[in-house]
Protein backbone atom coordinates (compact mmCIF):
# COMPACT_ATOMS: atom_id res chain seq x y z
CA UNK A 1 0.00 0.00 0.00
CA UNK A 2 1.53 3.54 -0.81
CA UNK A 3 2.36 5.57 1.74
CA UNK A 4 0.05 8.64 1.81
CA UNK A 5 1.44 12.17 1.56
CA UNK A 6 0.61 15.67 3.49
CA UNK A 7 -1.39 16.67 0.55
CA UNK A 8 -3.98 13.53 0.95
CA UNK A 9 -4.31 13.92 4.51
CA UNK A 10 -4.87 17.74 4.26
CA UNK A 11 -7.66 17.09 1.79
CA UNK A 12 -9.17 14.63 3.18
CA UNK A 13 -9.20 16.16 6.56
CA UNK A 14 -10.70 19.28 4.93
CA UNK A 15 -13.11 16.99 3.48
CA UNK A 16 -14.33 15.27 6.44
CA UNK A 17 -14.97 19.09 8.15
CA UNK A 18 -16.98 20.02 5.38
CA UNK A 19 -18.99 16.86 5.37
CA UNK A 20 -19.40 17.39 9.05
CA UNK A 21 -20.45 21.38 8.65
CA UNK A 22 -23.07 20.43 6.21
CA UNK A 23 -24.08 17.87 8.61
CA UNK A 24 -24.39 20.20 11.31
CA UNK A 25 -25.88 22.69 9.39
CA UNK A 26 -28.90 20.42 8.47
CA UNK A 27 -29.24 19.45 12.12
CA UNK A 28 -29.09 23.32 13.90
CA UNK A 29 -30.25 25.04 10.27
CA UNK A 30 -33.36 26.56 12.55
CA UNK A 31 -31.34 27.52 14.68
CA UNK A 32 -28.51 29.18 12.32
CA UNK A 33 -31.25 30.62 10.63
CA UNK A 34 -33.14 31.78 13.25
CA UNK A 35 -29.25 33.76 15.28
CA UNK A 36 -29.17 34.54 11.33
CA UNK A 37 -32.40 36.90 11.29
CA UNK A 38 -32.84 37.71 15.11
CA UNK A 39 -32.64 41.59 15.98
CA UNK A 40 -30.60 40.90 19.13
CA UNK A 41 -31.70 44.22 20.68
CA UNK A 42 -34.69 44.16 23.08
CA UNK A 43 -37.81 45.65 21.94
CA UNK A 44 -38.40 47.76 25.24
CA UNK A 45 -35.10 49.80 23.73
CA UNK A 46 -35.78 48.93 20.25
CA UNK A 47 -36.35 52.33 18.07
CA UNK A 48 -38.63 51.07 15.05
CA UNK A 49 -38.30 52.42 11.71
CA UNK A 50 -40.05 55.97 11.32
CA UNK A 51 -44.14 56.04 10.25
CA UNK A 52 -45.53 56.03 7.27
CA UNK A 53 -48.04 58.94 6.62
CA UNK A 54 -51.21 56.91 4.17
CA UNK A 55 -51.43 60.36 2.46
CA UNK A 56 -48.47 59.90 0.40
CA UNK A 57 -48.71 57.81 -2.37
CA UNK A 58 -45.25 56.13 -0.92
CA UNK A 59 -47.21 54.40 2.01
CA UNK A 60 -49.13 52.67 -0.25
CA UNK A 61 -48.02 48.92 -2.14
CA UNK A 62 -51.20 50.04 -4.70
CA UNK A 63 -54.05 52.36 -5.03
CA UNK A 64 -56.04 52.70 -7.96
CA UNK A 65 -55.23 53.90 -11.43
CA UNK A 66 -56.18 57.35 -12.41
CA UNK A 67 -59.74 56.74 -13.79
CA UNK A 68 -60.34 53.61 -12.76
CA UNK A 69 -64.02 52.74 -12.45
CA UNK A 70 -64.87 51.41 -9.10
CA UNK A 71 -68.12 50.13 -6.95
CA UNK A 72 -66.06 47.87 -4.40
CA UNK A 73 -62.84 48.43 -3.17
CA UNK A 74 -60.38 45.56 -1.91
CA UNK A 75 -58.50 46.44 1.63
CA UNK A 76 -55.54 43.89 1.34
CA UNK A 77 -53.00 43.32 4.22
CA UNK A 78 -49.86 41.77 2.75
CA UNK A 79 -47.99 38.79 4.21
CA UNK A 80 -44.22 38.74 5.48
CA UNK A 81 -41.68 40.45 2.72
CA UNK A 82 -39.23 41.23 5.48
CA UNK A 83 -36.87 38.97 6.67
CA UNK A 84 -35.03 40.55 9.61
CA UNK A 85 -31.78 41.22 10.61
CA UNK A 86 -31.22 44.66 12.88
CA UNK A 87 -34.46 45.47 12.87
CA UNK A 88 -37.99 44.20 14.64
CA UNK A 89 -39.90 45.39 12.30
CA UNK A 90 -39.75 46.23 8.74
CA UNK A 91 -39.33 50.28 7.26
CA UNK A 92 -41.72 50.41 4.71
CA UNK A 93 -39.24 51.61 1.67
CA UNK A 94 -37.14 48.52 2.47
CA UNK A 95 -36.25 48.06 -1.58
CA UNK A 96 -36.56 44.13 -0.87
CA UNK A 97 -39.78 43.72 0.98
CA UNK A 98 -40.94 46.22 -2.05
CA UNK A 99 -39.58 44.12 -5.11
CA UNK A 100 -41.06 40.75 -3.28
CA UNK A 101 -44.64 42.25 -3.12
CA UNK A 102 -44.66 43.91 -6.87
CA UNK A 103 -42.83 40.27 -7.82
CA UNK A 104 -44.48 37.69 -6.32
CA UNK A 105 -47.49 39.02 -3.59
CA UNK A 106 -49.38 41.08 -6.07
CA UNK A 107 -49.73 38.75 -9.22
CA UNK A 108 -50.54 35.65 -6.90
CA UNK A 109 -52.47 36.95 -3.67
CA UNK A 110 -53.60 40.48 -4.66
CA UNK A 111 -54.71 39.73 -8.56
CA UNK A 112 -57.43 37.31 -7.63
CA UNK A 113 -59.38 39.93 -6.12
CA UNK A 114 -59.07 42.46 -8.88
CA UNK A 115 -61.96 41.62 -10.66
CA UNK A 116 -64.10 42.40 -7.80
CA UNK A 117 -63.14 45.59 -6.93
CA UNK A 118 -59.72 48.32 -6.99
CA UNK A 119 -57.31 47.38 -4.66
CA UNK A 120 -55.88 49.29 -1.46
CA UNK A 121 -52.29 47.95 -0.15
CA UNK A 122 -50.93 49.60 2.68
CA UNK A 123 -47.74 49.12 3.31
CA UNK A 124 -46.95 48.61 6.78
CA UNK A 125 -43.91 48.40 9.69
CA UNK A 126 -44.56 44.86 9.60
CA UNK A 127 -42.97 42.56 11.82
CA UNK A 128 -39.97 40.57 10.95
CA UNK A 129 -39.99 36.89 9.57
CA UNK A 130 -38.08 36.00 12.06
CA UNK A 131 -40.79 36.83 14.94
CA UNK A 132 -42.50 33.98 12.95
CA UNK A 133 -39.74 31.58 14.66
CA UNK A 134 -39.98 32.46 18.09
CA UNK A 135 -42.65 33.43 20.76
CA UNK A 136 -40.62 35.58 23.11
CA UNK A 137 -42.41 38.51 24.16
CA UNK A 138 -40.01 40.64 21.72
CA UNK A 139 -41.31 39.05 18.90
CA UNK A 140 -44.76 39.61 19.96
CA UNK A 141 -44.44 43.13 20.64
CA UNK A 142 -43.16 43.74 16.97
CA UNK A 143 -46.32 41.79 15.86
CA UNK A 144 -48.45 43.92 17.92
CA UNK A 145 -46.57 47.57 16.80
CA UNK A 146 -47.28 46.49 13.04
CA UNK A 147 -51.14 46.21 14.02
CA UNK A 148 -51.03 50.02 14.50
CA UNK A 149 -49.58 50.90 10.89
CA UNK A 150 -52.79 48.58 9.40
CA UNK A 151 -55.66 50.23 12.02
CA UNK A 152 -53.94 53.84 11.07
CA UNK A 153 -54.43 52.77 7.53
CA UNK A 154 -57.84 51.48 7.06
CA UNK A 155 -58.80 54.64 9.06
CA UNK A 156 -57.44 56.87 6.41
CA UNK A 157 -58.90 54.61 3.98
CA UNK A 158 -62.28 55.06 5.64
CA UNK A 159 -62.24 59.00 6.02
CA UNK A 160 -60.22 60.09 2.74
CA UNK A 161 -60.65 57.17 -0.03
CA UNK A 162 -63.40 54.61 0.40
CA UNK A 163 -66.09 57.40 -0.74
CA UNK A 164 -68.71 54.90 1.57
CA UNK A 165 -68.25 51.90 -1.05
CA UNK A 166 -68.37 48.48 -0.12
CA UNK A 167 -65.09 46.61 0.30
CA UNK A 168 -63.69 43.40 0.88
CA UNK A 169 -60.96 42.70 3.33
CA UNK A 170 -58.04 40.26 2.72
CA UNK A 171 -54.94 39.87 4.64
CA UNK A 172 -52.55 37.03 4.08
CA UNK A 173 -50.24 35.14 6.19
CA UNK A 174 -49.09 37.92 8.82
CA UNK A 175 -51.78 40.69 7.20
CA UNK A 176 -54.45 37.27 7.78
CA UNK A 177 -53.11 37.84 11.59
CA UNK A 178 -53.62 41.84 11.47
CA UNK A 179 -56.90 41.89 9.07
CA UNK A 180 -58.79 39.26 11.89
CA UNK A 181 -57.84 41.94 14.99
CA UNK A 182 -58.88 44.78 12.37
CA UNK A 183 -62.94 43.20 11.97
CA UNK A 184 -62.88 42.63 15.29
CA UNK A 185 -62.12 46.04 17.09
CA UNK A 186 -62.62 48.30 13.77
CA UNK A 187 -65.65 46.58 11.68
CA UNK A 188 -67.94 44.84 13.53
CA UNK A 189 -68.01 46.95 16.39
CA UNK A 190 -69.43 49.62 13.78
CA UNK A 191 -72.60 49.13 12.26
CA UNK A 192 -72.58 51.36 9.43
CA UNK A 193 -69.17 49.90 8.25
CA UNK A 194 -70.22 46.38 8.95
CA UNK A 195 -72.74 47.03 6.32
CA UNK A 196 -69.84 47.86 4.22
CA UNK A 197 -68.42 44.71 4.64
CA UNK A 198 -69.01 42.41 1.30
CA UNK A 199 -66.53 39.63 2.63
CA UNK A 200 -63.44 38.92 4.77
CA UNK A 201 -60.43 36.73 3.55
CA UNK A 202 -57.99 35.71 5.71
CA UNK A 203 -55.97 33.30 4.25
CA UNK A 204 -52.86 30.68 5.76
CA UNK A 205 -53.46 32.53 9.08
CA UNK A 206 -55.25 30.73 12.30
CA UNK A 207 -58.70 32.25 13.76
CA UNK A 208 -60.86 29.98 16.61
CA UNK A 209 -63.61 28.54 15.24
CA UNK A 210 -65.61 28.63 18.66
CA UNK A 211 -65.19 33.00 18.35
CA UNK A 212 -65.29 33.99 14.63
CA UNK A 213 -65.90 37.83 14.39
CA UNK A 214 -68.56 37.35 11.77
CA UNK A 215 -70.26 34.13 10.53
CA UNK A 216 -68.37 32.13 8.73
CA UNK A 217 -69.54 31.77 4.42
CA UNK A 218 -71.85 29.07 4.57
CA UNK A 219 -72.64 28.95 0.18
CA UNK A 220 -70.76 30.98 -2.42
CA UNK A 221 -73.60 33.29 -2.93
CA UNK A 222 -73.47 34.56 0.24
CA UNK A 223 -72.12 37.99 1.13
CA UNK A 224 -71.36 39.92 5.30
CA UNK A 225 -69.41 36.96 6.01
CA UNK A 226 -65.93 35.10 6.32
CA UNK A 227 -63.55 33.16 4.51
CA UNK A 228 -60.89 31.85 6.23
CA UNK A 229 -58.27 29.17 4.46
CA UNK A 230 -55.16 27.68 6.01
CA UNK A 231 -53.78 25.44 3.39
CA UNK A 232 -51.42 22.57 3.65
CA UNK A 233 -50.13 21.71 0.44
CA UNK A 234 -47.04 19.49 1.42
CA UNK A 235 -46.40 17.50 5.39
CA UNK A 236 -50.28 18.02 6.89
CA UNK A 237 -48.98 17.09 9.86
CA UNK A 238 -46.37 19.48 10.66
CA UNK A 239 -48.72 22.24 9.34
CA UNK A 240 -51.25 20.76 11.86
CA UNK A 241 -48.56 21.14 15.08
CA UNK A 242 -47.60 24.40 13.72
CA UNK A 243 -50.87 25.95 13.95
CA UNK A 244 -51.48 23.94 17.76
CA UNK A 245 -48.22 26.60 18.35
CA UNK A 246 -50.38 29.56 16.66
CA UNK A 247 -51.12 32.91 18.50
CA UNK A 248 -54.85 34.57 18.13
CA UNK A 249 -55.57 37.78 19.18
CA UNK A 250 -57.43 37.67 22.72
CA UNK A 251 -60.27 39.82 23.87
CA UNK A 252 -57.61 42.61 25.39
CA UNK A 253 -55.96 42.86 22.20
CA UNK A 254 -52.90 40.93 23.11
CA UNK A 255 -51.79 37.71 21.20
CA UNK A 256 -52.49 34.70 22.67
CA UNK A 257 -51.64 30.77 22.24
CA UNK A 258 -54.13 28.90 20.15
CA UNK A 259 -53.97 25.80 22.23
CA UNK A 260 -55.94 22.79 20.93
CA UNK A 261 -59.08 25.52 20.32
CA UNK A 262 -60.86 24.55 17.22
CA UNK A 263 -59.44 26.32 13.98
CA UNK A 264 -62.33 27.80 11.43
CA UNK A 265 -61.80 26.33 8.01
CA UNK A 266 -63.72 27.49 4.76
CA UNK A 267 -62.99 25.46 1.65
CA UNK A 268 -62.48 27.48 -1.68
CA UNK A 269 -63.36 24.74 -3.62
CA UNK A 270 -66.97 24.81 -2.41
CA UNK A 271 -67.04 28.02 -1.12
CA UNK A 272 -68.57 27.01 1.86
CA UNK A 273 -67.44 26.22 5.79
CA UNK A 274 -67.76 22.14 5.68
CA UNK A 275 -65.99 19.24 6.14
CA UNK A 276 -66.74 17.58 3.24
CA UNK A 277 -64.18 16.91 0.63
CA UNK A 278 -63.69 19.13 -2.97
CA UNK A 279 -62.62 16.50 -5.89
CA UNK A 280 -59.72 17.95 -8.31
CA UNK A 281 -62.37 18.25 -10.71
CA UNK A 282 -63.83 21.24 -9.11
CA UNK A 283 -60.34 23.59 -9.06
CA UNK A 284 -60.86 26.04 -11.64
CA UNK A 285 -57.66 26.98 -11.81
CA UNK A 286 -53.83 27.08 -9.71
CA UNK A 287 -51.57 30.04 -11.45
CA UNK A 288 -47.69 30.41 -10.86
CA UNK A 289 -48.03 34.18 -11.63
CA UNK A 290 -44.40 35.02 -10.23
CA UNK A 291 -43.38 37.88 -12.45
CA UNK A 292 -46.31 38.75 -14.39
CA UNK A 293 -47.16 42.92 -14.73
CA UNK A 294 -49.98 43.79 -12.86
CA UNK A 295 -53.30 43.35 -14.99
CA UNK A 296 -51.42 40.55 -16.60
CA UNK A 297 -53.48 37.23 -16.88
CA UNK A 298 -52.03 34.27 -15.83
CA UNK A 299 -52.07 30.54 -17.66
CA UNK A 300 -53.86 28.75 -14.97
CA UNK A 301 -53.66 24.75 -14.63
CA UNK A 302 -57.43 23.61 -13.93
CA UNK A 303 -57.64 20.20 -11.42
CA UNK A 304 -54.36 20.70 -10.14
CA UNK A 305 -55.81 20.34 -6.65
CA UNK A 306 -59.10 18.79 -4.44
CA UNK A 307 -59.18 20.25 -0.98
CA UNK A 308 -60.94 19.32 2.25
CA UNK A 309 -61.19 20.81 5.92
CA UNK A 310 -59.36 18.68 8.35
CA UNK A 311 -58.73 19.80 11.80
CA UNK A 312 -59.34 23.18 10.87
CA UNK A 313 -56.74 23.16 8.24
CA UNK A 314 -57.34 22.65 4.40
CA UNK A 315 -55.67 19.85 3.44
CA UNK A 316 -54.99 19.75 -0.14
CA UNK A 317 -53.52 16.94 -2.52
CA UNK A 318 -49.57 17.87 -4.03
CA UNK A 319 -50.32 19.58 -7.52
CA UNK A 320 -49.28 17.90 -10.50
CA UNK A 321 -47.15 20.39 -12.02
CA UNK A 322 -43.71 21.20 -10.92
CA UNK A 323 -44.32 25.03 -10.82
CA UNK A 324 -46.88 24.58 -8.16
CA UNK A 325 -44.53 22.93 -5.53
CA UNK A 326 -42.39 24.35 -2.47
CA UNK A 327 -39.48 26.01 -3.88
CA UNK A 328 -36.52 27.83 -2.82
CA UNK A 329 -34.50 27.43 0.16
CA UNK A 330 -35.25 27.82 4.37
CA UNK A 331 -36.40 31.65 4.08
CA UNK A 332 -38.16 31.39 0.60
CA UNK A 333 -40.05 28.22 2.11
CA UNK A 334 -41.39 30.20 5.57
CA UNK A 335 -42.77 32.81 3.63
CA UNK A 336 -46.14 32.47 1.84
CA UNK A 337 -45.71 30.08 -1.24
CA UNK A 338 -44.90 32.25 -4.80
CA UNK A 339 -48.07 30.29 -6.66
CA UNK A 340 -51.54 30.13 -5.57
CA UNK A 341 -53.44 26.94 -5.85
CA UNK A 342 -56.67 28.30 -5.46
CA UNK A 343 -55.99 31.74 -7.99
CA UNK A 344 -59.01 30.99 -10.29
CA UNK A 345 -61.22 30.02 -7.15
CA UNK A 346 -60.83 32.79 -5.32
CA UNK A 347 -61.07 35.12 -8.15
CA UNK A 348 -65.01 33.38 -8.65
CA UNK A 349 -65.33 33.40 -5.11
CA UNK A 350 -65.41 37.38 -4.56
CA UNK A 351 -66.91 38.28 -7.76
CA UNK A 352 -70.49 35.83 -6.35
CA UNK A 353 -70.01 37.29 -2.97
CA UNK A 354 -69.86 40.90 -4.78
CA UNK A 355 -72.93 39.95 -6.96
CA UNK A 356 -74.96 38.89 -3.84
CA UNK A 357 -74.02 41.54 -1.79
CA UNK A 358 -75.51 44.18 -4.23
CA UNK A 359 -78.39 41.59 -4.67
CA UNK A 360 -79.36 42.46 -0.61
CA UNK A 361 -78.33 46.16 -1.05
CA UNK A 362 -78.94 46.93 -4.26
CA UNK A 363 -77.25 50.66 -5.09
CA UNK A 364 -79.53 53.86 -4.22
């Protein structure tokens, strides 16, 4: 046998410490990630990022065009586009956050709702994705701060821009979190913008079934009530323990653990609050709309998907195409998915619940 050299030892030494740093790296990756993203300043002496004022055009994601024709308006909360780092929560010109909602958000979560109305995107101080990971009381008081940026702008929405239409509310992910505290201490505590209300989504976020704000959407052609979706396209059951680990706003306004509390589930695919399960068949169509300009259509892939209600979380079968599956790495797969499985659906959805609303108060 040859004798082995410096050189051979040296590599395969440095070998060995890679194949061990990778292997340590898969094992703590949460918790690189997580010392990766975390602020590492308390947030009683945390100084947030300064205010946005909702009467410049620059504290808004999107308003409508110039011109645009409009009897509903859509009041969307956005998910997570900020990561972290040295700061709690997110300043809202953070060029990032700003490219991944014009990028990814608006085509896949905002466009649905286009058709039923203009839309309204505030952007927000939002709270890091790394609060996400933990539930130390820092992490909750960023959540809480960003709550104040979305009440401050739906009130300026209300007074300077709604003009008394109807609107829908949406909120996604973390804006799911925000828009459920907004209808319960800013709509349906007020009758004459309850009245407003032609529909609430709040979608991959956790509300208690045994407390909904509003009555959850029984039928499609159904308006005044709520739609809430917490999908599970890939391991059900780790979705499942996540959300037993949710927070849920509490009476005082404080976020509170979930617990084992029953989750309210609505199922696009019917359109309706049940347990019963949605065939493939009845998916009208799951877009990949990453990238597309605003107004832009996107190819959508009909049957990709059935869906049912399971534990309060909609369990939905792996789509077909490739485009339509968790991609990216740990941060990309944390945030809300770049595709939307239910585009097509949802779009249908608010347009009925739009048509029966005006059907109950007809205009004049």
């Amino acid at each position: 046998m040859a004798r082995r050299g410096p050189r051979f030892w040296l590599i395969l030494g440095g070998g060995i410490a890679v194949v061990l740093a990778l292997a340590a790296f898969f094992v703590w990756q949460d918790d690189i990630l997580e010392a990766f993203l975390n602020p590492q300043v308390p947030y009683t002496v945390y100084r947030p990022p300064a205010a946005p004022n909702y009467a410049l055009a620059g504290a808004w994601d999107q308003l409508p065009r110039s011109g645009e024709r409009r009897d509903v308006d859509i009041f969307f909360i956005h998910p997570t586009t900020f990561d972290g780092g040295k700061n709690w929560n997110g300043p809202i010109d953070d060029p990032a956050a700003g490219a991944l909602y014009a990028r990814t958000i608006a085509p896949n979560d905002t466009a649905p709702f286009a058709a039923a109305g203009a839309i309204f995107a505030p952007r927000y101080r939002q709270a890091s994705l790394y609060t996400s990971l933990t539930l130390f009381d820092d992490a909750l008081e960023a959540r809480q701060f960003a709550y104040g940026d979305v009440k401050a702008a739906f009130e300026f929405y209300l007074s300077h821009l709604s003009g008394g239409r109807p609107f829908i509310l949406v909120g996604v992910e973390q804006g799911g979190a925000l828009a459920a505290r907004l209808l319960a201490d800013e709509i349906v505590t007020h009758p004459e913008i309850r009245r407003r209300l032609v529909a609430a989504y709040l979608i991959e976020t956790a509300v208690r079934a045994d407390a909904p704000e509003l009555p959850a959407c029984s039928q499609r052609d159904e308006s005044g009530c709520v739609v809430w979706i917490s999908a599970s396209p890939t391991d059900f059951r780790r979705i499942l323990d996540i959300y037993t680990r949710s927070l849920v706003w509490g009476p005082d306004g404080r976020l509170v653990a979930l617990g084992h509390a029953p989750i309210l589930c609505v199922n696009p695919l019917l359109g309706a609050r049940s347990d019963a399960s949605a065939p493939a068949r009845l998916n009208l169509g799951a877009a990949n709309a990453t990238g597309l300009e605003w107004g832009t259509r996107p190819g959508f892939m009909a049957r990709q998907v059935g869906a049912q209600c399971v534990g309060g979380i909609l369990r939905v079968g792996r789509p077909r195409s490739a485009s339509l599956q968790p991609q990216g790495g740990w941060v990309e797969r944390l945030r809300t998915p770049p595709y939307n499985l239910f585009w097509a659906d949802l779009e249908a959805d608010a347009v009925a619940r739009k048509t029966a609303y005006f059907t109950s108060n007809p205009p004049g």
